[in-house]
C-alpha atoms as a PDB file:
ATOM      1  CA  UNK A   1       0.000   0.000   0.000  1.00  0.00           C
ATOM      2  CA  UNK A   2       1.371   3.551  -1.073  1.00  0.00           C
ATOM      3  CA  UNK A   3       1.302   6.261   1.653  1.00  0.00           C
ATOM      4  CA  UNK A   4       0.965   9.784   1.043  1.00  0.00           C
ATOM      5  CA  UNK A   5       5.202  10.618   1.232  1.00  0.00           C
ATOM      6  CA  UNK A   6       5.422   7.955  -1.255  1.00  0.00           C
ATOM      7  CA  UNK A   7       3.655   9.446  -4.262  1.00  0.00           C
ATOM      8  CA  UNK A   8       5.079  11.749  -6.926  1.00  0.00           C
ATOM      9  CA  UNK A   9       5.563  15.258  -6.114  1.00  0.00           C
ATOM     10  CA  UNK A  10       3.694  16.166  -9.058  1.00  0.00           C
ATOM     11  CA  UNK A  11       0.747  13.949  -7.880  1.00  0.00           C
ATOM     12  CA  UNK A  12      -1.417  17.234  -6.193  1.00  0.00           C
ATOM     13  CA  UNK A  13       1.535  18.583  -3.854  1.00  0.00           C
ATOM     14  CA  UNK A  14       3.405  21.688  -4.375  1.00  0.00           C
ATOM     15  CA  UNK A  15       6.918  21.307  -5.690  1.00  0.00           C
ATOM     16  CA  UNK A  16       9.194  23.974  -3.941  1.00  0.00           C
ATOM     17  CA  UNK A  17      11.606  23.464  -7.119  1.00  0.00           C
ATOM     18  CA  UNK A  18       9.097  24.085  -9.000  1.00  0.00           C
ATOM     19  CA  UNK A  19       7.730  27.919  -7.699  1.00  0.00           C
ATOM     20  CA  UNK A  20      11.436  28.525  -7.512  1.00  0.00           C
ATOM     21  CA  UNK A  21      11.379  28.116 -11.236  1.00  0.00           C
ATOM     22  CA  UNK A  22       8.109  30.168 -11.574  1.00  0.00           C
ATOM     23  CA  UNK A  23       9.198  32.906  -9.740  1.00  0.00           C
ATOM     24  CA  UNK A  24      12.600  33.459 -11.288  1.00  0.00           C
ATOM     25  CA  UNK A  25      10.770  33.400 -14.845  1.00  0.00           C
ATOM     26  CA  UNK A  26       8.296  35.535 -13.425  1.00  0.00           C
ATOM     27  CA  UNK A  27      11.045  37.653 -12.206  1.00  0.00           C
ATOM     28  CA  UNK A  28      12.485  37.968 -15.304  1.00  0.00           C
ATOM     29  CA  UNK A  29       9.944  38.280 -17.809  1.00  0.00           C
ATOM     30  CA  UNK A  30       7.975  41.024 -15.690  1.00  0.00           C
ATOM     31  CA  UNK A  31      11.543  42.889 -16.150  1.00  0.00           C
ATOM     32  CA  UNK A  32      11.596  42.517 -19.403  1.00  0.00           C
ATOM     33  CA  UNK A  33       8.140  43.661 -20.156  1.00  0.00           C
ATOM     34  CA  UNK A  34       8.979  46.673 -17.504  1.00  0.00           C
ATOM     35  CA  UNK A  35      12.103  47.526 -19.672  1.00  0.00           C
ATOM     36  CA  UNK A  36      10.063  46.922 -22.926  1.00  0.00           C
ATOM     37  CA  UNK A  37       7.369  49.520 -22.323  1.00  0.00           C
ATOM     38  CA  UNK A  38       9.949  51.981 -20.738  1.00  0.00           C
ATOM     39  CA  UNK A  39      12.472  51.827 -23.807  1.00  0.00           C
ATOM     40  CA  UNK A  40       9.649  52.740 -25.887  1.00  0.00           C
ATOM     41  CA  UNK A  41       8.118  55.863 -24.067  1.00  0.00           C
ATOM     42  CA  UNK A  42      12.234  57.032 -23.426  1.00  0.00           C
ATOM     43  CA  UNK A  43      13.304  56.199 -26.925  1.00  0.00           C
ATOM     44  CA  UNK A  44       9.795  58.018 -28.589  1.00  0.00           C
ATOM     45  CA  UNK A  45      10.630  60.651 -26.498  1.00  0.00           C
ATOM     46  CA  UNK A  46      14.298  60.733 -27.215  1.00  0.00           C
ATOM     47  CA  UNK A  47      13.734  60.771 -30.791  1.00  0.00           C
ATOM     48  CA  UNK A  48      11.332  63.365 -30.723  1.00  0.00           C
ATOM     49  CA  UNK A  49      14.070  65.929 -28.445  1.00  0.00           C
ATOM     50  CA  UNK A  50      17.636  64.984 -30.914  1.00  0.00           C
ATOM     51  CA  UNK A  51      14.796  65.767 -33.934  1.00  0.00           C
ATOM     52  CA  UNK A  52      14.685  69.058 -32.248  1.00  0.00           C
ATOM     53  CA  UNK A  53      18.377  69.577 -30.331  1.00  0.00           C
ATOM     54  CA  UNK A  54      20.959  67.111 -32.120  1.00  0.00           C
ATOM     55  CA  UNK A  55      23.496  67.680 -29.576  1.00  0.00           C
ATOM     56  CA  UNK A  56      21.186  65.856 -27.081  1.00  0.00           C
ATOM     57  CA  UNK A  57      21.674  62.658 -28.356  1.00  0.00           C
ATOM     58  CA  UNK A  58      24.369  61.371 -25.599  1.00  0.00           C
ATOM     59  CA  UNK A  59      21.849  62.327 -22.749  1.00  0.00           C
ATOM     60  CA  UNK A  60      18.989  60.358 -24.250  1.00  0.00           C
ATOM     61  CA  UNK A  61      21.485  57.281 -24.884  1.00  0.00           C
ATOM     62  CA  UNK A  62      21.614  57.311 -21.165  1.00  0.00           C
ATOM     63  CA  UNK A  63      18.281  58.105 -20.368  1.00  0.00           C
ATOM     64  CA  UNK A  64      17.856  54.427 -22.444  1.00  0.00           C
ATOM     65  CA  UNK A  65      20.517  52.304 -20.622  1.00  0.00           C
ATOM     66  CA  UNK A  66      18.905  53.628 -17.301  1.00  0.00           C
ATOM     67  CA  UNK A  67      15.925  52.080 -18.675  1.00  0.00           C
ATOM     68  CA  UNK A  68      17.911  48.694 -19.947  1.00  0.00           C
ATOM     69  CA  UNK A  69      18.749  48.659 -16.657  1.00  0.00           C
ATOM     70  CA  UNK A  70      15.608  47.000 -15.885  1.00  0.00           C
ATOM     71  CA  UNK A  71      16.009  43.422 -17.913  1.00  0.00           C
ATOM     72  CA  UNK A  72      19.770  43.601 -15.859  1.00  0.00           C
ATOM     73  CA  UNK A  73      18.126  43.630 -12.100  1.00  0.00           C
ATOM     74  CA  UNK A  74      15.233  41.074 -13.373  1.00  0.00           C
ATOM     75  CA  UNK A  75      17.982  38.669 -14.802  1.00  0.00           C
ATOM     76  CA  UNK A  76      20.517  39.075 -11.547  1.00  0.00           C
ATOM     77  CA  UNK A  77      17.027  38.630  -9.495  1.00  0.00           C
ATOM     78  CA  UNK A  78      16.230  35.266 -11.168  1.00  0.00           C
ATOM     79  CA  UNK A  79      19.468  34.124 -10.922  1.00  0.00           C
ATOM     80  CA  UNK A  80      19.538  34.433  -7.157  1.00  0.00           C
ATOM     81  CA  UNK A  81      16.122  32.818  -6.943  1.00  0.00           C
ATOM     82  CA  UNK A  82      17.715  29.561  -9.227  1.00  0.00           C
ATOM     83  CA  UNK A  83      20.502  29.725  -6.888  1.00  0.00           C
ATOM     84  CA  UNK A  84      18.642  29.380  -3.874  1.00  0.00           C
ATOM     85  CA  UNK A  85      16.156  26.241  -5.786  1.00  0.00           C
END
């Protein structure tokens, strides 16, 4: 006779590796989405102020990486979380 510690852990139970792997890709892809809709709003913006000032184009290259930034901190945050599973 099977007891309940014998069955699979995919057999109604919660796998703990298993939301470790959710939550890094959740981690992760909500960064990326994050960085996504901010690289668009900077870079329509940016666009729109070098179309008007030319020598402002350095400042709204950085104004982007700050936004890149994003995707960087969700990647180094699911890393830690696949570390830890």
């Amino acid at each position: 006779a099977k007891t309940a510690s014998s069955a699979p852990e995919g057999a109604g139970g919660t796998s703990v590796t298993g939301i470790g792997l959710l939550a890094a890709a959740v981690a992760f892809g909500f960064g990326a989405i994050g960085a996504g809709i901010a690289i668009g709003n900077v870079g329509a913006a940016a666009m729109g102020a070098i179309s008007e000032k030319p020598e402002i184009a350095g400042q709204a290259l950085i104004f982007i990486a700050l936004a890149e930034g994003l995707v960087v901190f969700g990647f180094i945050t699911a890393l830690m979380i696949l570390g830890k599973v």
